[in-house]
PDB file of N, CA and C in Angstrom:
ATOM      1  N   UNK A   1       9.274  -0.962 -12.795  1.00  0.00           N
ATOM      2  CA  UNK A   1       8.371  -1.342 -11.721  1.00  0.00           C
ATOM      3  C   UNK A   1       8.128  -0.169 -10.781  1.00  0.00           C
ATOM      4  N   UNK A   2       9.191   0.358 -10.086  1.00  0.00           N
ATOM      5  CA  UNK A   2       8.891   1.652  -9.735  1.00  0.00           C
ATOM      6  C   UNK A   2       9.105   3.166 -10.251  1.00  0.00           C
ATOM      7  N   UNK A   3       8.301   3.919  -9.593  1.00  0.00           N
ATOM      8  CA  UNK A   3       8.519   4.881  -9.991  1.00  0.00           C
ATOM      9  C   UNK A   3       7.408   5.928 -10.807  1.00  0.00           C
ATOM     10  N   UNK A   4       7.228   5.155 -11.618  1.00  0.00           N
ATOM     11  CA  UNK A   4       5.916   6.069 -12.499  1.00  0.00           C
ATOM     12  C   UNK A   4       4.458   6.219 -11.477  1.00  0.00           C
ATOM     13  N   UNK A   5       4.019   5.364 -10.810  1.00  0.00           N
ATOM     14  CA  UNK A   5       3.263   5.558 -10.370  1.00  0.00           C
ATOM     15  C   UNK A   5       3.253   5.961  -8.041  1.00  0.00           C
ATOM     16  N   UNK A   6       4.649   6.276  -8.070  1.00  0.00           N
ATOM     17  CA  UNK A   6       5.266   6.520  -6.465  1.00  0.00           C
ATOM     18  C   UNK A   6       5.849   8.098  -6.743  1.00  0.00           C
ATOM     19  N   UNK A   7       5.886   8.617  -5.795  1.00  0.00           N
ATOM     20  CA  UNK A   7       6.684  10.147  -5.631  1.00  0.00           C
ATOM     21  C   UNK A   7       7.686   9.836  -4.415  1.00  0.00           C
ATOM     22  N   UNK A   8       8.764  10.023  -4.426  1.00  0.00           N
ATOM     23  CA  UNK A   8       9.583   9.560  -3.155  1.00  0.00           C
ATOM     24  C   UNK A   8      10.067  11.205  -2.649  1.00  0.00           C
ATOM     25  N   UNK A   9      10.164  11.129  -1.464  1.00  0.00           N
ATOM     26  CA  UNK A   9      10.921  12.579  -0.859  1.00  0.00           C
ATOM     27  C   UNK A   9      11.658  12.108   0.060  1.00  0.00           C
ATOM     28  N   UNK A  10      12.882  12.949   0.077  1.00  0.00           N
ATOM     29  CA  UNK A  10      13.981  12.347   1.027  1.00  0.00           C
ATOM     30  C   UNK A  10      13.564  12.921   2.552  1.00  0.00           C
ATOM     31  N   UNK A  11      13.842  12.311   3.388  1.00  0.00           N
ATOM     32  CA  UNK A  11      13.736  12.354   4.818  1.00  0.00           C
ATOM     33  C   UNK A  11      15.147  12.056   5.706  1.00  0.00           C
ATOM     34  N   UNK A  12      14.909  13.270   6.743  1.00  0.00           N
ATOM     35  CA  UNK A  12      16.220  12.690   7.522  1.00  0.00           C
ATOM     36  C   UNK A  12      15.541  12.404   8.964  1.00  0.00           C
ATOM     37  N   UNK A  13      16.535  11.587   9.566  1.00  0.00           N
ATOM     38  CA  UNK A  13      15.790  10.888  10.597  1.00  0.00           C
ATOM     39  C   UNK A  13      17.195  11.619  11.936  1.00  0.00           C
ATOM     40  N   UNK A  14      16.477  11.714  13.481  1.00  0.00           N
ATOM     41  CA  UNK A  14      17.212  12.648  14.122  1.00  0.00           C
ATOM     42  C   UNK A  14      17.301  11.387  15.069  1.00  0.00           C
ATOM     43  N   UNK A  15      18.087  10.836  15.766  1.00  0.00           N
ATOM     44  CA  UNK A  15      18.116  10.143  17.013  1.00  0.00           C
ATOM     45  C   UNK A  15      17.883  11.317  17.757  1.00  0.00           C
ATOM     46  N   UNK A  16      17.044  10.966  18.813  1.00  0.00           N
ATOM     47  CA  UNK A  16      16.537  12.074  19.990  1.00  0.00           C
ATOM     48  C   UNK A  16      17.905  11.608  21.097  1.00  0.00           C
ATOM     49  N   UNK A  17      18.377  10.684  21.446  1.00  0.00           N
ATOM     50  CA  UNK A  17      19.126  10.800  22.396  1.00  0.00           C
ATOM     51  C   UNK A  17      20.630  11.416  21.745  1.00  0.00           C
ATOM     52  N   UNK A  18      21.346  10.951  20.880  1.00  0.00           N
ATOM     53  CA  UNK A  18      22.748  11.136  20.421  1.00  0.00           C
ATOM     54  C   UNK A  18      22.381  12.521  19.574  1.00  0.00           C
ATOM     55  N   UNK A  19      21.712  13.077  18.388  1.00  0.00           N
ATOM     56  CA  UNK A  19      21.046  13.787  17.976  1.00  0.00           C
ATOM     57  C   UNK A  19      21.850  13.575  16.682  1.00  0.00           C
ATOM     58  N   UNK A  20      21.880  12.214  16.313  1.00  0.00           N
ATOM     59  CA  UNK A  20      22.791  11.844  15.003  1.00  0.00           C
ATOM     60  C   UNK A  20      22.052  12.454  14.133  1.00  0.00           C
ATOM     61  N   UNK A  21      22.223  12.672  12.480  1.00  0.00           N
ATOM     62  CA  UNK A  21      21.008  13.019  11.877  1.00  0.00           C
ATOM     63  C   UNK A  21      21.576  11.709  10.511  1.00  0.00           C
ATOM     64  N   UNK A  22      20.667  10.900  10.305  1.00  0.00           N
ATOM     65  CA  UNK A  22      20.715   9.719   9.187  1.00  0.00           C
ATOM     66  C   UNK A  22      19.414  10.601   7.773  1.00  0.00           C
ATOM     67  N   UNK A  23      20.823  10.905   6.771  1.00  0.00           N
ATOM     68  CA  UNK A  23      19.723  10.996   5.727  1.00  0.00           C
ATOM     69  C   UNK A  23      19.677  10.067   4.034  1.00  0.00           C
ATOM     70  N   UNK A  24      19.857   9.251   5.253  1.00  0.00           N
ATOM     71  CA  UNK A  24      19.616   7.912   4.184  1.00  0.00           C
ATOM     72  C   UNK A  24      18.353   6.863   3.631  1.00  0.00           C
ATOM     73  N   UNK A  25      17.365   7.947   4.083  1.00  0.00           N
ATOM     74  CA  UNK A  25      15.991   7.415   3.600  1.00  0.00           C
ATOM     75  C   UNK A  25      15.089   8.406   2.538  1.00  0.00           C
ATOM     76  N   UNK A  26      14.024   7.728   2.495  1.00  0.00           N
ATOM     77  CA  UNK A  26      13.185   8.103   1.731  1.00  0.00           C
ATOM     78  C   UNK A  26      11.560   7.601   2.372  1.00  0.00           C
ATOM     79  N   UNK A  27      10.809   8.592   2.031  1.00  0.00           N
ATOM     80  CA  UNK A  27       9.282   8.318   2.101  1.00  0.00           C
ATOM     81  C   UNK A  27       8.017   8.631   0.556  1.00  0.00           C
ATOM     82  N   UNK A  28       8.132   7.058   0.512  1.00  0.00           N
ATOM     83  CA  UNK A  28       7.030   6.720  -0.833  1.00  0.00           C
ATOM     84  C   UNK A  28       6.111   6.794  -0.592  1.00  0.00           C
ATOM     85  N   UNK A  29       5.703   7.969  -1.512  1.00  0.00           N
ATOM     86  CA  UNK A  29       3.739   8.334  -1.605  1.00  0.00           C
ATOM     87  C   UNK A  29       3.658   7.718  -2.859  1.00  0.00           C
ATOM     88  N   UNK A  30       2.726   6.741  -2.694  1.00  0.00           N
ATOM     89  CA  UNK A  30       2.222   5.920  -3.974  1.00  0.00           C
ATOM     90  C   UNK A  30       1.186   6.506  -4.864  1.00  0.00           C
ATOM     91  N   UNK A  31       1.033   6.946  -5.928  1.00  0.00           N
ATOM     92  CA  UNK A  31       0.027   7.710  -6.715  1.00  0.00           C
ATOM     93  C   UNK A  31      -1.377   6.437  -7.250  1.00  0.00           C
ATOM     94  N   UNK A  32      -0.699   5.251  -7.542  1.00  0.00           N
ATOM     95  CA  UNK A  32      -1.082   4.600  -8.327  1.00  0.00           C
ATOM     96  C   UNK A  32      -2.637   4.378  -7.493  1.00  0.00           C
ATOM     97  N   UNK A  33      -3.736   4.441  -7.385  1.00  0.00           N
ATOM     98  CA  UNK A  33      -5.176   4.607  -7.165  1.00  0.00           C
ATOM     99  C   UNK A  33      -5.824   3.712  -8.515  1.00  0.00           C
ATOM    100  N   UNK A  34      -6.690   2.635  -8.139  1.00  0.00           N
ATOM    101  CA  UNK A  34      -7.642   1.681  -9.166  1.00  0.00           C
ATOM    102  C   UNK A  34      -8.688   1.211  -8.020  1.00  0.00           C
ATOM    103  N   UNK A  35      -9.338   0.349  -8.934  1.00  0.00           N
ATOM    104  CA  UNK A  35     -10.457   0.231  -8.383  1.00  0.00           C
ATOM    105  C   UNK A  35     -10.747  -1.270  -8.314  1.00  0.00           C
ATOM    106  N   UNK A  36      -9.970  -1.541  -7.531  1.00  0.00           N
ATOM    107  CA  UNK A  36      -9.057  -3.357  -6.769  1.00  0.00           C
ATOM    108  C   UNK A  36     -10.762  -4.162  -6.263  1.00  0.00           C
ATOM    109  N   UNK A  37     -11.177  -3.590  -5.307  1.00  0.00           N
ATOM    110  CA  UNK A  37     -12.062  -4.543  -4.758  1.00  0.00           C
ATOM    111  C   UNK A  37     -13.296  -5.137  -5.445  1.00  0.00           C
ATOM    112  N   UNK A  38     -13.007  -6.815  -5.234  1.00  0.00           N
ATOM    113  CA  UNK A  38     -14.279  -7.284  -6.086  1.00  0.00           C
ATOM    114  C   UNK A  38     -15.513  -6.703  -4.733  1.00  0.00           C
ATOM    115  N   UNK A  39     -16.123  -6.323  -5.310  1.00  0.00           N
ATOM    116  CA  UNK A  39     -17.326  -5.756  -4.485  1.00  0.00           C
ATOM    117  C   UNK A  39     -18.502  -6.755  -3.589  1.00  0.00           C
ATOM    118  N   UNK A  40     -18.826  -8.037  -5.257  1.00  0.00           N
ATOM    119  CA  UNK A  40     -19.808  -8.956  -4.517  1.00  0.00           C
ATOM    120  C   UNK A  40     -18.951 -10.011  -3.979  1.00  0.00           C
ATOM    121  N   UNK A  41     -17.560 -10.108  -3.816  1.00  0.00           N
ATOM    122  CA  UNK A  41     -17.052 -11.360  -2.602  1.00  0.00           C
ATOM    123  C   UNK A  41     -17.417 -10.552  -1.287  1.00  0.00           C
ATOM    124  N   UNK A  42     -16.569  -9.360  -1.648  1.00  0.00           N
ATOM    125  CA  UNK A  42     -15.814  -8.453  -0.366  1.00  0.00           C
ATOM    126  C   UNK A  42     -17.248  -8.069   0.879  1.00  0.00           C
ATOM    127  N   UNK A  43     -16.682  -8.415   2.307  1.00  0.00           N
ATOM    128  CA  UNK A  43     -17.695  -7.903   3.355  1.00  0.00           C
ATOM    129  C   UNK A  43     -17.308  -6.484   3.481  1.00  0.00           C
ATOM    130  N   UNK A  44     -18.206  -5.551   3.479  1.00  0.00           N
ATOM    131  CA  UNK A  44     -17.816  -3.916   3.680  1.00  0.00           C
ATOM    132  C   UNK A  44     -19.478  -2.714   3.950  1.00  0.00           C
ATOM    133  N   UNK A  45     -18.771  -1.774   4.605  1.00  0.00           N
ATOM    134  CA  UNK A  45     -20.171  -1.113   4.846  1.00  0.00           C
ATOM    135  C   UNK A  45     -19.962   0.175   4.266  1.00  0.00           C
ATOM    136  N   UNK A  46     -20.984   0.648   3.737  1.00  0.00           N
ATOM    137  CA  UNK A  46     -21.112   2.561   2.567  1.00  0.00           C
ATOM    138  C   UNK A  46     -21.544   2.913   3.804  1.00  0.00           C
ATOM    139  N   UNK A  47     -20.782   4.434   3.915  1.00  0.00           N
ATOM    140  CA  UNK A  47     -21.551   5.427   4.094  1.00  0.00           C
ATOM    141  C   UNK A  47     -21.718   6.363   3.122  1.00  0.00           C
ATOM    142  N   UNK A  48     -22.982   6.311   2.933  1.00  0.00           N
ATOM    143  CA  UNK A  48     -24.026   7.343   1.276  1.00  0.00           C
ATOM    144  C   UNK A  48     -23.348   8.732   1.439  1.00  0.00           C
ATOM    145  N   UNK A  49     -23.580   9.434   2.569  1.00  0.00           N
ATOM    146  CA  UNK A  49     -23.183  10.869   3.101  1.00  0.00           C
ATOM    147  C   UNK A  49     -22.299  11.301   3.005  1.00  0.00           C
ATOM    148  N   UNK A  50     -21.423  10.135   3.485  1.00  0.00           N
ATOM    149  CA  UNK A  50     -19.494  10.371   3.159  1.00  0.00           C
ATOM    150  C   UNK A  50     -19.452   9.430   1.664  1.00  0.00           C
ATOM    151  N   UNK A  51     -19.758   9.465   0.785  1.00  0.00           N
ATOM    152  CA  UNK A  51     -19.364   8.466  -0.044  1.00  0.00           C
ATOM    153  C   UNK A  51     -17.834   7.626   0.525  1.00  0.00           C
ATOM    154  N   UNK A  52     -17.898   7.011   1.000  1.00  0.00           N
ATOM    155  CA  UNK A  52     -16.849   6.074   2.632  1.00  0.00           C
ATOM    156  C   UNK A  52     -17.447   5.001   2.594  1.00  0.00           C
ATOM    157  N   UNK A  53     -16.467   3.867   2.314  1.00  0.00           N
ATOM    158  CA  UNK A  53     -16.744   2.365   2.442  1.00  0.00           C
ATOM    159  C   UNK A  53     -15.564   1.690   3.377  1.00  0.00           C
ATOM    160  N   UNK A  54     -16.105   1.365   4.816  1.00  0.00           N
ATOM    161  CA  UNK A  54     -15.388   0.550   5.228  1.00  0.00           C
ATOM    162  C   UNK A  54     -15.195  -1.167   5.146  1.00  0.00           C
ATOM    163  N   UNK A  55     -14.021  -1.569   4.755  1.00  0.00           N
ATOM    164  CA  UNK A  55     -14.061  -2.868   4.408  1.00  0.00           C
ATOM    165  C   UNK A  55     -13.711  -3.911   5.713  1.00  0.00           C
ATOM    166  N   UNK A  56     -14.513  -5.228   5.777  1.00  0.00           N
ATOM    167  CA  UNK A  56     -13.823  -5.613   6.681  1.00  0.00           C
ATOM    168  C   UNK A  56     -12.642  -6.554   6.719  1.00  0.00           C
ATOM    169  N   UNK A  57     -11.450  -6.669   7.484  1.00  0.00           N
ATOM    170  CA  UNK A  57     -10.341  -7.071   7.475  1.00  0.00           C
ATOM    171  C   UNK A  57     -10.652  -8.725   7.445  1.00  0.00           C
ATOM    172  N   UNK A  58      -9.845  -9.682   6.283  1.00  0.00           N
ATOM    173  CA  UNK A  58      -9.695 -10.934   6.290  1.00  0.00           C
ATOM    174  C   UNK A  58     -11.045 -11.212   5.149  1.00  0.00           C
ATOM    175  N   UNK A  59     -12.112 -10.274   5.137  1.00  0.00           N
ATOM    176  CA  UNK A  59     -13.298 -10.595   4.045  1.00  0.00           C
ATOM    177  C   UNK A  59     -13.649  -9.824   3.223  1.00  0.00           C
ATOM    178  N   UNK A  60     -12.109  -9.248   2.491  1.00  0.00           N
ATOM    179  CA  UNK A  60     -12.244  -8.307   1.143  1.00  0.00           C
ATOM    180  C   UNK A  60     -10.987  -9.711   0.089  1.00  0.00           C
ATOM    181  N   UNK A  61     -11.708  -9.159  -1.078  1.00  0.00           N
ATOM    182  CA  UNK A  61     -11.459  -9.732  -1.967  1.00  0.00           C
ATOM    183  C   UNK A  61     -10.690  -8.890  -3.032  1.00  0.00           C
ATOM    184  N   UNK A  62      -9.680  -8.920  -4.260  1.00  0.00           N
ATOM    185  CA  UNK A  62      -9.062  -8.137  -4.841  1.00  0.00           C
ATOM    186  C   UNK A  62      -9.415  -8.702  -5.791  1.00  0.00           C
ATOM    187  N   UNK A  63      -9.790  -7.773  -7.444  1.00  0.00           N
ATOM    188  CA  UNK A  63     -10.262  -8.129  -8.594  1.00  0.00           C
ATOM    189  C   UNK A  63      -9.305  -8.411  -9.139  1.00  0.00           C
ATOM    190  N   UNK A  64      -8.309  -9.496  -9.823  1.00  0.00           N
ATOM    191  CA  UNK A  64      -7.539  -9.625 -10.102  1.00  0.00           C
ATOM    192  C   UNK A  64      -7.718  -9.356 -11.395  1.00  0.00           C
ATOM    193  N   UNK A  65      -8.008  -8.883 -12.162  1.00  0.00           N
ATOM    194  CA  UNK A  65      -8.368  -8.368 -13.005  1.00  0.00           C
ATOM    195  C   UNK A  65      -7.837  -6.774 -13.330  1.00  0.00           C
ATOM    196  N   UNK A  66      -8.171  -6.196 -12.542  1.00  0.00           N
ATOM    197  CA  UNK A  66      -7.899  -5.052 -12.504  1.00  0.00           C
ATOM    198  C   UNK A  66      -6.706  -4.913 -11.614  1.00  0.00           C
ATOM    199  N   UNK A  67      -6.109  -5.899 -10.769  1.00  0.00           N
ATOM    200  CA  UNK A  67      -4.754  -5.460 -10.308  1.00  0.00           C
ATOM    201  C   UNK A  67      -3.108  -5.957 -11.330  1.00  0.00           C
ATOM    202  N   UNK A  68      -4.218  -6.602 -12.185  1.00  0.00           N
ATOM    203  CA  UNK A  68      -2.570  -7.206 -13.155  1.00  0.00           C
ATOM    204  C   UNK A  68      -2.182  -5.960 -13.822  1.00  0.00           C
ATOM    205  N   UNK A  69      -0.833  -5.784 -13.331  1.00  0.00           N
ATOM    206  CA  UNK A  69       0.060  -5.019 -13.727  1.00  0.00           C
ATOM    207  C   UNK A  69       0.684  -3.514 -13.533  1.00  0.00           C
ATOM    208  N   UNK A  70      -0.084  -3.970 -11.896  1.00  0.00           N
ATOM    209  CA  UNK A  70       0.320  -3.101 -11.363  1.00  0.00           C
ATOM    210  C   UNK A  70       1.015  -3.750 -10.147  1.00  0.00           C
ATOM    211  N   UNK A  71       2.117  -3.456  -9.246  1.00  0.00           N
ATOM    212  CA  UNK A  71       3.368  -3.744  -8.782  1.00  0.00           C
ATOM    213  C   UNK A  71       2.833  -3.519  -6.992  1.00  0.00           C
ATOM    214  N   UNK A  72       2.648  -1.936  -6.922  1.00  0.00           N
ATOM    215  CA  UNK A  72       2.211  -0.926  -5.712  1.00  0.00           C
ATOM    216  C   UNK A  72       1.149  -0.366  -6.128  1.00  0.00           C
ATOM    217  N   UNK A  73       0.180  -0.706  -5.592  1.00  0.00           N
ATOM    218  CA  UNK A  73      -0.914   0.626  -5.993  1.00  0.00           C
ATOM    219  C   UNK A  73      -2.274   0.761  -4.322  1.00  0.00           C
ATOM    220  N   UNK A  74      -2.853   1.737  -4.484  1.00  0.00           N
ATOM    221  CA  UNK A  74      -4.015   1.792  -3.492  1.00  0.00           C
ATOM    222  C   UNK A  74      -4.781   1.837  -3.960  1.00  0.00           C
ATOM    223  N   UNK A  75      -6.436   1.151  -3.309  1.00  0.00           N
ATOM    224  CA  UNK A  75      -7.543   0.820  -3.829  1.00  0.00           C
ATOM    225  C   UNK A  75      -8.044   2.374  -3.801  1.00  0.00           C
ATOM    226  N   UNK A  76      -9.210   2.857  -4.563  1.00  0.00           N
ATOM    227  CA  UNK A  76      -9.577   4.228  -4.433  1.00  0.00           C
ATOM    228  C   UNK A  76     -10.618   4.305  -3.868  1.00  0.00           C
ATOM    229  N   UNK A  77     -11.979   2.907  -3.179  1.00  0.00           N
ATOM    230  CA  UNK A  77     -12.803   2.888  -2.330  1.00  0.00           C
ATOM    231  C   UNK A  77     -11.943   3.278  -0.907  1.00  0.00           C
ATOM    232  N   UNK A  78     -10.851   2.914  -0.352  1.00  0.00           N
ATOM    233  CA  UNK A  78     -10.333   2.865   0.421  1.00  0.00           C
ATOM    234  C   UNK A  78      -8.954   2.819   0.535  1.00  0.00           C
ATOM    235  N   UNK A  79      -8.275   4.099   0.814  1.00  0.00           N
ATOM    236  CA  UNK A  79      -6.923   4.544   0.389  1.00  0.00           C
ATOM    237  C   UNK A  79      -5.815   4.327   1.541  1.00  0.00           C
ATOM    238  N   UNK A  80      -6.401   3.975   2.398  1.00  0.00           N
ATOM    239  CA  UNK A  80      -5.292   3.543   3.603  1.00  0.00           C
ATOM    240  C   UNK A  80      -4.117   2.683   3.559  1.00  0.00           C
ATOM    241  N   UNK A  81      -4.492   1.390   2.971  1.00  0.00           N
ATOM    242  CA  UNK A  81      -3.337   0.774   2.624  1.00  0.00           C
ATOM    243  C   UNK A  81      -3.064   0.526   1.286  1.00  0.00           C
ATOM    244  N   UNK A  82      -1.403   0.130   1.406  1.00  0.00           N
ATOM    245  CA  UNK A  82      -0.743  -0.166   0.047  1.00  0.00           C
ATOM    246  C   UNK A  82      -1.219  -1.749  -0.034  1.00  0.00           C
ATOM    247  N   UNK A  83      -1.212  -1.995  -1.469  1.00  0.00           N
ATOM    248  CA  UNK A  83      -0.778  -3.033  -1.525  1.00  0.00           C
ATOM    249  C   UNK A  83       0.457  -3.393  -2.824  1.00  0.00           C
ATOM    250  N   UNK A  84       0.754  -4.833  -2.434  1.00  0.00           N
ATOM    251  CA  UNK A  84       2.078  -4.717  -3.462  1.00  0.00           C
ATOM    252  C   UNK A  84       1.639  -6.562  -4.028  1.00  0.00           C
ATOM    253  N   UNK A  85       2.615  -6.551  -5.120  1.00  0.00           N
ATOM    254  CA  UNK A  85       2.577  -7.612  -5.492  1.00  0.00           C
ATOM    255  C   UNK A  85       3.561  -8.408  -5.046  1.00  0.00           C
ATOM    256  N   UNK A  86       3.395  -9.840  -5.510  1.00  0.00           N
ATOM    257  CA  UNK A  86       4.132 -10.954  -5.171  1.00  0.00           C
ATOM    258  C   UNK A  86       5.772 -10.667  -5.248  1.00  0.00           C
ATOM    259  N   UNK A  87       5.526  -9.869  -6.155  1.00  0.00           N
ATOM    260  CA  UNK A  87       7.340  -9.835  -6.551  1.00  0.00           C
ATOM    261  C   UNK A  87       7.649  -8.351  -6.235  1.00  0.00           C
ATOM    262  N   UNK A  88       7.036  -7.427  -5.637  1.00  0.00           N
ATOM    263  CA  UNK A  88       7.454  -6.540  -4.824  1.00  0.00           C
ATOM    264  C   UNK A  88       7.871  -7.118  -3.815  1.00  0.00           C
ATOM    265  N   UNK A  89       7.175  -8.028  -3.203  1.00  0.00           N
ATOM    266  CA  UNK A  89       7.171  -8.719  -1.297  1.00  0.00           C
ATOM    267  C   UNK A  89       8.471  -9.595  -1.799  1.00  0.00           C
ATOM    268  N   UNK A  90       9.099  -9.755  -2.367  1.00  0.00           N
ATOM    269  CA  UNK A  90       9.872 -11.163  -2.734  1.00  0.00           C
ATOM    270  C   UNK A  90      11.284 -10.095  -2.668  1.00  0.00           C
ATOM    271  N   UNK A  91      11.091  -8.830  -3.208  1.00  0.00           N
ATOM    272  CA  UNK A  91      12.394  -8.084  -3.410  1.00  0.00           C
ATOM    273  C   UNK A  91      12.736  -7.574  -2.056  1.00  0.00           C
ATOM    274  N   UNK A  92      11.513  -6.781  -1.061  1.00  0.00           N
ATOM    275  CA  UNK A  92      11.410  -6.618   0.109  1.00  0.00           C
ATOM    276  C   UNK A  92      12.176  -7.383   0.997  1.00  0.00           C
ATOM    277  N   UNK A  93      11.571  -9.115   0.777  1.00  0.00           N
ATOM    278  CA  UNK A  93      12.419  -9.751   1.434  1.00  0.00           C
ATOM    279  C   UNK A  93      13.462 -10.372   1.396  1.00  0.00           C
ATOM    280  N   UNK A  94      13.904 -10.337  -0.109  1.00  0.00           N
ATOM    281  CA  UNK A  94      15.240 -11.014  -0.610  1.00  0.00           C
ATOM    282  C   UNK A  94      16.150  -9.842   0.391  1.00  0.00           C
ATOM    283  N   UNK A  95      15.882  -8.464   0.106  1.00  0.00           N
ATOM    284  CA  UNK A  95      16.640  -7.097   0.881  1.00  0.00           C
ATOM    285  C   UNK A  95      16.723  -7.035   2.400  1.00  0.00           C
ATOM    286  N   UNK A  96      15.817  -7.857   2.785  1.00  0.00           N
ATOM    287  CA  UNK A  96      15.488  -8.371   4.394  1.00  0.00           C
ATOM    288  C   UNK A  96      15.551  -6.678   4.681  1.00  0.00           C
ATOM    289  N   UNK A  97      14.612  -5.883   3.922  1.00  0.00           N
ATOM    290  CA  UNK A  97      14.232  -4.319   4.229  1.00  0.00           C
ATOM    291  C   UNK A  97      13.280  -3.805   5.225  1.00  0.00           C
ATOM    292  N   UNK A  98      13.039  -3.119   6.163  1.00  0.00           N
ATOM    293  CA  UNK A  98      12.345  -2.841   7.864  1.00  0.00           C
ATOM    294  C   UNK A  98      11.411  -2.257   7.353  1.00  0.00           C
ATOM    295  N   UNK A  99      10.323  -2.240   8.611  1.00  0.00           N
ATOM    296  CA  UNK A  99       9.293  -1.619   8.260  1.00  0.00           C
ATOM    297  C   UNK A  99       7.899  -2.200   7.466  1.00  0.00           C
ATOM    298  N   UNK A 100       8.210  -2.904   7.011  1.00  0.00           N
ATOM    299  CA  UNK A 100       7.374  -3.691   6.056  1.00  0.00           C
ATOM    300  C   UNK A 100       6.009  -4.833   6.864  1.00  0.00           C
ATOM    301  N   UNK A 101       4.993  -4.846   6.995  1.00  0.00           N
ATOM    302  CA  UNK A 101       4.525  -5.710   7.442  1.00  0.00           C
ATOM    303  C   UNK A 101       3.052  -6.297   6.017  1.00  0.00           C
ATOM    304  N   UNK A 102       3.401  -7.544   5.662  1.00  0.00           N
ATOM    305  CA  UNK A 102       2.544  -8.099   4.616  1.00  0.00           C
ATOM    306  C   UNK A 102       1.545  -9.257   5.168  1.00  0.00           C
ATOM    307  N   UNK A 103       0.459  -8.768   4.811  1.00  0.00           N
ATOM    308  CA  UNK A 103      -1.144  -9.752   4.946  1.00  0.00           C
ATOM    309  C   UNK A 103      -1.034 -10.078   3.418  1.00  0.00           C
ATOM    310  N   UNK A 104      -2.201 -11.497   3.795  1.00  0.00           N
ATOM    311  CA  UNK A 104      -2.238 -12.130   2.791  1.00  0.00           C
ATOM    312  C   UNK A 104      -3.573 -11.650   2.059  1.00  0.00           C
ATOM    313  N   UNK A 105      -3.805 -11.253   0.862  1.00  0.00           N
ATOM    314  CA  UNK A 105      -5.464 -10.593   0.555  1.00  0.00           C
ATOM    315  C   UNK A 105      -5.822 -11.654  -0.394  1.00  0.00           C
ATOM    316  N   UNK A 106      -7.515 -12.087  -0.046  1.00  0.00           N
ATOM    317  CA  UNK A 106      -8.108 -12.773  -0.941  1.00  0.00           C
ATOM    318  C   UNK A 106      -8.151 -12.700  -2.083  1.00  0.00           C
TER     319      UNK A 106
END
């Protein structure tokens, strides 16, 4: 599930007051890029110039089609957020793991 399509790099984290240093993390760059959004549900605006599509939040739609079988991946109209599957969010929270905040996508 992970891995083939994530690059992880280790990170250390500094408390600014104590100046502990914790290097017990990691930061996942997700590679995995498809082409998720059903286009004629989804509300969203092109810009031609920037080839740039902003989508709007609560009225995009995901092709389920094209997201089976993939776990983590980012849409490639719009690369800002991750998304994950059902049973990514399920491991997340079985781990009760920080950081994490999950919307529900059409």
């Amino acid at each position: 599930m992970m891995g083939k399509w994530q690059r992880y790099y280790p990170i250390k984290l500094i408390d600014v007051v104590t100046g502990k240093v914790n290097s017990n993390y990691v930061l996942m760059y997700v590679t995995d890029f498809i082409d998720a959004f059903d286009l004629e549900k989804s509300s969203y605006r092109y810009n031609e110039k920037y080839n740039f599509y902003s989508f709007i939040p609560m009225e995009t739609y995901l092709n389920e089609k094209e997201c089976a079988g993939h776990d983590v991946f980012r849409c490639c109209r719009s690369v800002a957020s991750i998304y994950v599957s059902e049973r990514v969010k399920a491991i997340v929270e079985k781990n009760k793991w920080i950081g994490f905040a999950f919307y529900q996508q059409q």
